[in-house]
C-alpha atoms as a PDB file:
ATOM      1  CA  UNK A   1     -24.765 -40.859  -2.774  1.00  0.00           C
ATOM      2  CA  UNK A   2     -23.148 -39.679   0.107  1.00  0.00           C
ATOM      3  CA  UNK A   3     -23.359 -36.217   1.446  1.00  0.00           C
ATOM      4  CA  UNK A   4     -19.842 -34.388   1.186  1.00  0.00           C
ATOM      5  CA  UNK A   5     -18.745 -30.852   1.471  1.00  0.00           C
ATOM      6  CA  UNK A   6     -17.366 -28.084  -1.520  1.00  0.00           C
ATOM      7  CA  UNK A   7     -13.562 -27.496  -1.886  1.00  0.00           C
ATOM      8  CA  UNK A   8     -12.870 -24.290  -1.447  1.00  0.00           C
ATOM      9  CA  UNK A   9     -11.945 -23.589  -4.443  1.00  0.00           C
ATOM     10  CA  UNK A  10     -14.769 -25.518  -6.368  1.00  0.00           C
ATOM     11  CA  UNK A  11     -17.250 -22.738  -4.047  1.00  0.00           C
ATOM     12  CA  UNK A  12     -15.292 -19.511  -4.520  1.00  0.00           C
ATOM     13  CA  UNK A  13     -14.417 -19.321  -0.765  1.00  0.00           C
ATOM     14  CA  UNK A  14     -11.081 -17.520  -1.824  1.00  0.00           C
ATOM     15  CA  UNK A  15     -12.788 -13.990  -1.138  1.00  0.00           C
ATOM     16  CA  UNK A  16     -13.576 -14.957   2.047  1.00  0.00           C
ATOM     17  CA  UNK A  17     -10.048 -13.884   5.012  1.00  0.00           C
ATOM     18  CA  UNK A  18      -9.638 -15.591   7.973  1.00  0.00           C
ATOM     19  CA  UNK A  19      -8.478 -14.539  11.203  1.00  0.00           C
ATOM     20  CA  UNK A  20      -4.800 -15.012  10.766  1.00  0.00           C
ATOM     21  CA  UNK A  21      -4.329 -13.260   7.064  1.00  0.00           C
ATOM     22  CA  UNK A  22      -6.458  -9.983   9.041  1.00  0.00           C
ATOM     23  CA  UNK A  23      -4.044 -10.435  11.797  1.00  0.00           C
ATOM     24  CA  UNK A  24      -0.841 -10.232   9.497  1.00  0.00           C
ATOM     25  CA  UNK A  25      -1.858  -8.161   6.898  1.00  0.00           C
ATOM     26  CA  UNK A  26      -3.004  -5.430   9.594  1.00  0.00           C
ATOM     27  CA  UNK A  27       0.188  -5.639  11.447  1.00  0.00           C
ATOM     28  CA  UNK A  28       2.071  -5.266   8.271  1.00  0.00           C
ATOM     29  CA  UNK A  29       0.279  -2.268   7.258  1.00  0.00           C
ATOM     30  CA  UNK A  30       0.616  -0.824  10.876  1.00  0.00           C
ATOM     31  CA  UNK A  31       4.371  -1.262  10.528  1.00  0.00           C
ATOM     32  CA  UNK A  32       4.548   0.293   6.865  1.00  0.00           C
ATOM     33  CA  UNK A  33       2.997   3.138   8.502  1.00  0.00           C
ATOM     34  CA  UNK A  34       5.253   3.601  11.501  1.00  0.00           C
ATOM     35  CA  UNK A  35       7.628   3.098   8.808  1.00  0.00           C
ATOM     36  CA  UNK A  36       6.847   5.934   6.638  1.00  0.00           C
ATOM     37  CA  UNK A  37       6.127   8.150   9.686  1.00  0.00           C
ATOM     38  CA  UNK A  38       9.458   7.852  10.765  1.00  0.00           C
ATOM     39  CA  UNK A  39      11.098   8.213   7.154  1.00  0.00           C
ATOM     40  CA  UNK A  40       9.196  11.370   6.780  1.00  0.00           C
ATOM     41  CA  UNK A  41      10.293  12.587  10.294  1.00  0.00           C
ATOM     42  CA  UNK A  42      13.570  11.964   9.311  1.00  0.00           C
ATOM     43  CA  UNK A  43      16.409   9.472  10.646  1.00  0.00           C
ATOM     44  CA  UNK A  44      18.891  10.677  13.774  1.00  0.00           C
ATOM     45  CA  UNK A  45      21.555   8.561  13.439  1.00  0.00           C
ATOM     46  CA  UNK A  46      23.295   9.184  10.111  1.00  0.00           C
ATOM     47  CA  UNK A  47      25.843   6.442   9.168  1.00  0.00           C
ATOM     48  CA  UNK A  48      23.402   3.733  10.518  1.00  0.00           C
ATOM     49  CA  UNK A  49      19.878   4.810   9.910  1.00  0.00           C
ATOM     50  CA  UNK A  50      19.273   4.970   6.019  1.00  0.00           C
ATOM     51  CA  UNK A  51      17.165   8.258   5.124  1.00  0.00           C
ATOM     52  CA  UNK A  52      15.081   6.777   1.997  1.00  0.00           C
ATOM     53  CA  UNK A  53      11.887   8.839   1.945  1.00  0.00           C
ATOM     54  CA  UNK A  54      12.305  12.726   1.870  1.00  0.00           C
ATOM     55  CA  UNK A  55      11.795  14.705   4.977  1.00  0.00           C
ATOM     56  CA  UNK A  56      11.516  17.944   3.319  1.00  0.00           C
ATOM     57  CA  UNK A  57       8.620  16.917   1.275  1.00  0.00           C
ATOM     58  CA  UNK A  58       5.349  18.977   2.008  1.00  0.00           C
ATOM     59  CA  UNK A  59       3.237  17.859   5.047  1.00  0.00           C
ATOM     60  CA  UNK A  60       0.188  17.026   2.642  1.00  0.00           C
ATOM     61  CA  UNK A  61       2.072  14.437   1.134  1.00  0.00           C
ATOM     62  CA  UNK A  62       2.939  11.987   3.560  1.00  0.00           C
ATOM     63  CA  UNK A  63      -0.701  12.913   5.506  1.00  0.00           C
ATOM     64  CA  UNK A  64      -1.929  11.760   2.309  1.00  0.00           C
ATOM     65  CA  UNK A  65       0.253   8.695   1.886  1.00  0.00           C
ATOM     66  CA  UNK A  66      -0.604   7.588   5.800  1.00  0.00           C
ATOM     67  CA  UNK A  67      -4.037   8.206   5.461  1.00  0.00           C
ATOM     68  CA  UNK A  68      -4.444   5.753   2.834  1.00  0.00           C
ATOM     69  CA  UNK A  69      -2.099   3.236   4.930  1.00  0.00           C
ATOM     70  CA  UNK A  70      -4.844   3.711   7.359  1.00  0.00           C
ATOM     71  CA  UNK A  71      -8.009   3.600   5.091  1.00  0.00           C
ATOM     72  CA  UNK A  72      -6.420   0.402   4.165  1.00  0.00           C
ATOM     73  CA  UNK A  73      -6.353  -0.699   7.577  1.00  0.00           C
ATOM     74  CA  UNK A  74     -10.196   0.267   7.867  1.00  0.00           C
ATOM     75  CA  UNK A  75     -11.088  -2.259   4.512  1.00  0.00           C
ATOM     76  CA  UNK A  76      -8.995  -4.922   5.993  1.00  0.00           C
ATOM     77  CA  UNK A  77     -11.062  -4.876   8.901  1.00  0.00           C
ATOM     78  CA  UNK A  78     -14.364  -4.434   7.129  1.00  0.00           C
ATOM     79  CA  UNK A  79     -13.327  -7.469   5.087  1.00  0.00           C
ATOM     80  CA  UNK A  80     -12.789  -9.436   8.058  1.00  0.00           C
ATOM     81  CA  UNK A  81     -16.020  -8.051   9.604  1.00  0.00           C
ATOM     82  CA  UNK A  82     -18.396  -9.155   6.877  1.00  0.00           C
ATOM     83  CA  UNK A  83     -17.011 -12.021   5.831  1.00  0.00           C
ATOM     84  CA  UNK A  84     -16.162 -11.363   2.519  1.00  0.00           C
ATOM     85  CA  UNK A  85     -15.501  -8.797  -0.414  1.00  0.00           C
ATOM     86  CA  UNK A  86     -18.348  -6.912  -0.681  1.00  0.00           C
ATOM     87  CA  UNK A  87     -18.537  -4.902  -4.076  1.00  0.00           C
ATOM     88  CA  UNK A  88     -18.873  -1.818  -1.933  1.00  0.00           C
ATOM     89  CA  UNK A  89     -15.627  -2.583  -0.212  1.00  0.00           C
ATOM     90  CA  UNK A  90     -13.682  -3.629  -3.295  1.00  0.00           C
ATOM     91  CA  UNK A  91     -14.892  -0.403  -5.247  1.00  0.00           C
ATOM     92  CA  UNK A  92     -13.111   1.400  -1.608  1.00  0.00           C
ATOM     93  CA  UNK A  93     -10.063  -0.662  -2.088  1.00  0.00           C
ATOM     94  CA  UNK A  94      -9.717  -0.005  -5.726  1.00  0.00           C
ATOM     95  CA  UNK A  95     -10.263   3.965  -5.487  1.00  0.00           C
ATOM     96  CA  UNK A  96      -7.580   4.043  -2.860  1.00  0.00           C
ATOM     97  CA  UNK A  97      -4.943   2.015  -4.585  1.00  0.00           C
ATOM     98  CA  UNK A  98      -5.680   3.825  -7.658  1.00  0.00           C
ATOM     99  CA  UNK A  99      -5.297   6.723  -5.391  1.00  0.00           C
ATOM    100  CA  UNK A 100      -2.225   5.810  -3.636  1.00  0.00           C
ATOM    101  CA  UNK A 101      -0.580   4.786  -7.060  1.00  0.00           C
ATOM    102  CA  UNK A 102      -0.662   7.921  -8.572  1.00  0.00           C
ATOM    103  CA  UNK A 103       0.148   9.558  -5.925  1.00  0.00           C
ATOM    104  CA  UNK A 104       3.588   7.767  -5.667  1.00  0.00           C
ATOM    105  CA  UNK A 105       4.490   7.225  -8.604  1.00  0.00           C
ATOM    106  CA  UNK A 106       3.562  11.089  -9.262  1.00  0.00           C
ATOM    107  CA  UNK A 107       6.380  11.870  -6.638  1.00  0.00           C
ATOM    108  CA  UNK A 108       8.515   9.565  -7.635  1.00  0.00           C
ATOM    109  CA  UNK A 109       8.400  10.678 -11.225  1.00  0.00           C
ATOM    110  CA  UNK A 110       8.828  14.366  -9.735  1.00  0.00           C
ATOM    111  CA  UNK A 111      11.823  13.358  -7.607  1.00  0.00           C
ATOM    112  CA  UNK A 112      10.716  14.456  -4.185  1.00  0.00           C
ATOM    113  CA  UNK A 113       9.399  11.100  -3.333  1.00  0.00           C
ATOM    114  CA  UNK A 114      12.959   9.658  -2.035  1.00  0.00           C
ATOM    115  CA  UNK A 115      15.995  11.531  -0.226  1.00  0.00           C
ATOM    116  CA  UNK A 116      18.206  13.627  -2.622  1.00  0.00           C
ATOM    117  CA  UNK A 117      21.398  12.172  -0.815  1.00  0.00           C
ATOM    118  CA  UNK A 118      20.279   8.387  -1.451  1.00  0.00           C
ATOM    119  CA  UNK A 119      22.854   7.195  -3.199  1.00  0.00           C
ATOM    120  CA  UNK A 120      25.296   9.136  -1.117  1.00  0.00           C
ATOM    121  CA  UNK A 121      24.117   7.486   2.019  1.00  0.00           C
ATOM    122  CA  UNK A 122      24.123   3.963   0.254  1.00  0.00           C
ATOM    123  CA  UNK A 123      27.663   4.596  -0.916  1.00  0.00           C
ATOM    124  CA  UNK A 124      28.920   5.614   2.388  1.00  0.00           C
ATOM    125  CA  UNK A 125      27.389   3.227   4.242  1.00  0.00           C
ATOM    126  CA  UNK A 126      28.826   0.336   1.675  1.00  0.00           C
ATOM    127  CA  UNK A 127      32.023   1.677   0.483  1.00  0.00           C
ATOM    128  CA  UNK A 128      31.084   2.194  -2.929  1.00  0.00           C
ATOM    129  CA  UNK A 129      30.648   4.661  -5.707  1.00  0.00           C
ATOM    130  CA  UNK A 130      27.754   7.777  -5.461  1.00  0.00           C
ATOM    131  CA  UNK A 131      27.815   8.408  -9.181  1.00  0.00           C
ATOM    132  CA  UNK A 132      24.309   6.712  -9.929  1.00  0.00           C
ATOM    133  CA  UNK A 133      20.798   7.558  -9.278  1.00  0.00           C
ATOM    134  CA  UNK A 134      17.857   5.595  -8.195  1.00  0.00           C
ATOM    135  CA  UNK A 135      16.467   4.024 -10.804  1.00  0.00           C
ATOM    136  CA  UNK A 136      12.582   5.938 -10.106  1.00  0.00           C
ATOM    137  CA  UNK A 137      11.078   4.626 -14.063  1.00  0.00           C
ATOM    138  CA  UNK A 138      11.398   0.396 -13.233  1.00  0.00           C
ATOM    139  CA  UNK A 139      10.037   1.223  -9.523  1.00  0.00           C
ATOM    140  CA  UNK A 140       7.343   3.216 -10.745  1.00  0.00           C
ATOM    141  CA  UNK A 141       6.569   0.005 -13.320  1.00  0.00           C
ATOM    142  CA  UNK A 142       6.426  -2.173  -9.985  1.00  0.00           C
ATOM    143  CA  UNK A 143       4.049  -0.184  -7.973  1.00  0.00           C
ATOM    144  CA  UNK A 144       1.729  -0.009 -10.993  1.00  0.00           C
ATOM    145  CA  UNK A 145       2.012  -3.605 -11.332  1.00  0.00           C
ATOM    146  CA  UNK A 146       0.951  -3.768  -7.662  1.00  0.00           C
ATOM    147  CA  UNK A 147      -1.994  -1.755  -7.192  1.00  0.00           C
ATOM    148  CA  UNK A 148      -3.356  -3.206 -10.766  1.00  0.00           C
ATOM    149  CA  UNK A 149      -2.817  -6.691  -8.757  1.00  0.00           C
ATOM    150  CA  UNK A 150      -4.447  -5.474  -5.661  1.00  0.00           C
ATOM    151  CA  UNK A 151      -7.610  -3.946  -7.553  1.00  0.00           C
ATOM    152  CA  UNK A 152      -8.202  -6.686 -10.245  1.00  0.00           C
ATOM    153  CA  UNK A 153      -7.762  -9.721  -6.942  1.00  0.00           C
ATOM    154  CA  UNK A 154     -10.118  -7.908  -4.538  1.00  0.00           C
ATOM    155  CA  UNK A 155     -12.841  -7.355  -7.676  1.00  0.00           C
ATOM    156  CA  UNK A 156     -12.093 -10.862  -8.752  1.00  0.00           C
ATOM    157  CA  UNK A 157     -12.681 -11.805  -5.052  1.00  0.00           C
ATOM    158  CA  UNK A 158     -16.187  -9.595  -4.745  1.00  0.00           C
ATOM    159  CA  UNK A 159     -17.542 -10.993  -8.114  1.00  0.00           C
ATOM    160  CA  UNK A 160     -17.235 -14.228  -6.887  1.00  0.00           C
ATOM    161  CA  UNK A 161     -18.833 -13.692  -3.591  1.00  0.00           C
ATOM    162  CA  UNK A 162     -21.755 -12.085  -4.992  1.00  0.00           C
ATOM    163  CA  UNK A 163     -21.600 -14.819  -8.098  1.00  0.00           C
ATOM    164  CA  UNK A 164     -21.591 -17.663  -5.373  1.00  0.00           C
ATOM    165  CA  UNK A 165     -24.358 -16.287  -3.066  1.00  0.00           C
ATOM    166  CA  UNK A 166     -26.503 -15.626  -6.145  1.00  0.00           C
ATOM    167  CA  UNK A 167     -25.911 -19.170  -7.871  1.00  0.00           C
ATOM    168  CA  UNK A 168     -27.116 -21.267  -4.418  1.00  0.00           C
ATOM    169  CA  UNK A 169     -27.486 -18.883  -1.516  1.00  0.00           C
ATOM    170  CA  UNK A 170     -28.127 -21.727   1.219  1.00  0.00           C
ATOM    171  CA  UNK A 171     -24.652 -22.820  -0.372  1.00  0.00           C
ATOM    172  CA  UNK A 172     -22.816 -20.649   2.216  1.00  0.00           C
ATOM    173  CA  UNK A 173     -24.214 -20.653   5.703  1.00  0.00           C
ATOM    174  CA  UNK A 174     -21.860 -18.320   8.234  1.00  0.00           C
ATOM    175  CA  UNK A 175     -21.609 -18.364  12.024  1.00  0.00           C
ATOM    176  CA  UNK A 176     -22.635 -15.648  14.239  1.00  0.00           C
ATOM    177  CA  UNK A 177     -19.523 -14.866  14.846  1.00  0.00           C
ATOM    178  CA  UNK A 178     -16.824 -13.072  12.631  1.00  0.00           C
ATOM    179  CA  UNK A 179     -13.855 -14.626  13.821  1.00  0.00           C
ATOM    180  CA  UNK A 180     -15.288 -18.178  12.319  1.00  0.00           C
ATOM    181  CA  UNK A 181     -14.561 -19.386   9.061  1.00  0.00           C
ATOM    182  CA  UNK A 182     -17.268 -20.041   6.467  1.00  0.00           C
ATOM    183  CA  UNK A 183     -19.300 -23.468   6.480  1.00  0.00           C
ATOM    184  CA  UNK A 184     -20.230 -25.376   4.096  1.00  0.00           C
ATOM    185  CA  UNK A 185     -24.014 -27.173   4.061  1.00  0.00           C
ATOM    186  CA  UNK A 186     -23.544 -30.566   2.789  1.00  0.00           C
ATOM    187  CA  UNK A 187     -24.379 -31.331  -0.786  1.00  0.00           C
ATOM    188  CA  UNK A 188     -24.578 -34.301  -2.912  1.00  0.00           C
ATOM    189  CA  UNK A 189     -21.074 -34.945  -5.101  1.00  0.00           C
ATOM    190  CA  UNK A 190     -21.685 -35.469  -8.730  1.00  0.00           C
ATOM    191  CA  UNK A 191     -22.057 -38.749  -9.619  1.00  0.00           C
END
């Protein structure tokens, strides 16, 4: 038999992020945050800047809401740093989604979350009719759906880490270096 290395998938290295997913993912969180921050500062330019978020909510709210946009930055990192989903980091990741669910959906529900004048500004701004709402019930369904995503794929992710390290820990043998991707130690195919 010749020696030949895992698939990826056959050895569970789907919990493990590269490099380039840290990179993204970080940058996209970094510009939902500048995002938000400037939604909650509110817009200047009326007619061509789209107020969504509302900029008279109270201060604790969108702290809170960055905060978590920022704690998420943190476990992205952390990820990235060891390697892998550790439970620890997972159980961090789930709290905050869990966290940053309710919280939005609790605002939305409320109808602070977005700008009273929403469908004023869309109408203006397209020429149509103001006399609807935003629809706050199907977009609190989608942000559930999310962060139930998010928390079962990074548990699903930590399991198998600590599943595939326990099964055959010389399986895995990492680099020094945590900008490297995993490497596989040779193993015998099945015959």
């Amino acid at each position: 038999m010749t020696p030949s290395k895992p698939s990826p998938s056959s050895t569970g290295a789907d919990w493990q992020i590269g490099l380039p997913g840290t990179i993204a993912w970080v940058v996209c969180l970094l510009a939902a945050t500048a995002l938000v921050l400037w939604q909650f500062g509110g817009v200047t330019q009326d007619g061509i800047q789209i107020q969504v978020l509302n900029p008279d909510l109270a201060t604790i709210w969108p702290v809170m809401i960055v905060a978590l946009l920022i704690v998420d930055i943190v476990i992205t990192v952390a990820v990235w740093l060891s390697r892998r989903w550790t439970p620890v980091l997972a159980g961090i990741n789930v709290l905050t989604t869990i966290v940053g669910a309710i919280l939005i959906v609790a605002l939305l529900m409320r109808d602070v979350l977005l700008a009273p004048d929403l469908p004023q500004q869309l109408a203006g701004i397209l020429d149509g009719n103001t006399d609807w709402r935003v629809p706050t019930e199907p977009l609190a369904v989608i942000i559930i759906f999310i962060a139930v995503w998010n928390s079962i794929d990074c548990i699903r992710k930590a399991r198998r880490s600590v599943s595939i390290r326990a099964v055959d820990p010389h399986l895995l043998r990492q680099s020094s270096s945590p900008n490297t991707t995993l490497e596989y130690d040779d193993v015998d195919s099945p015959a």
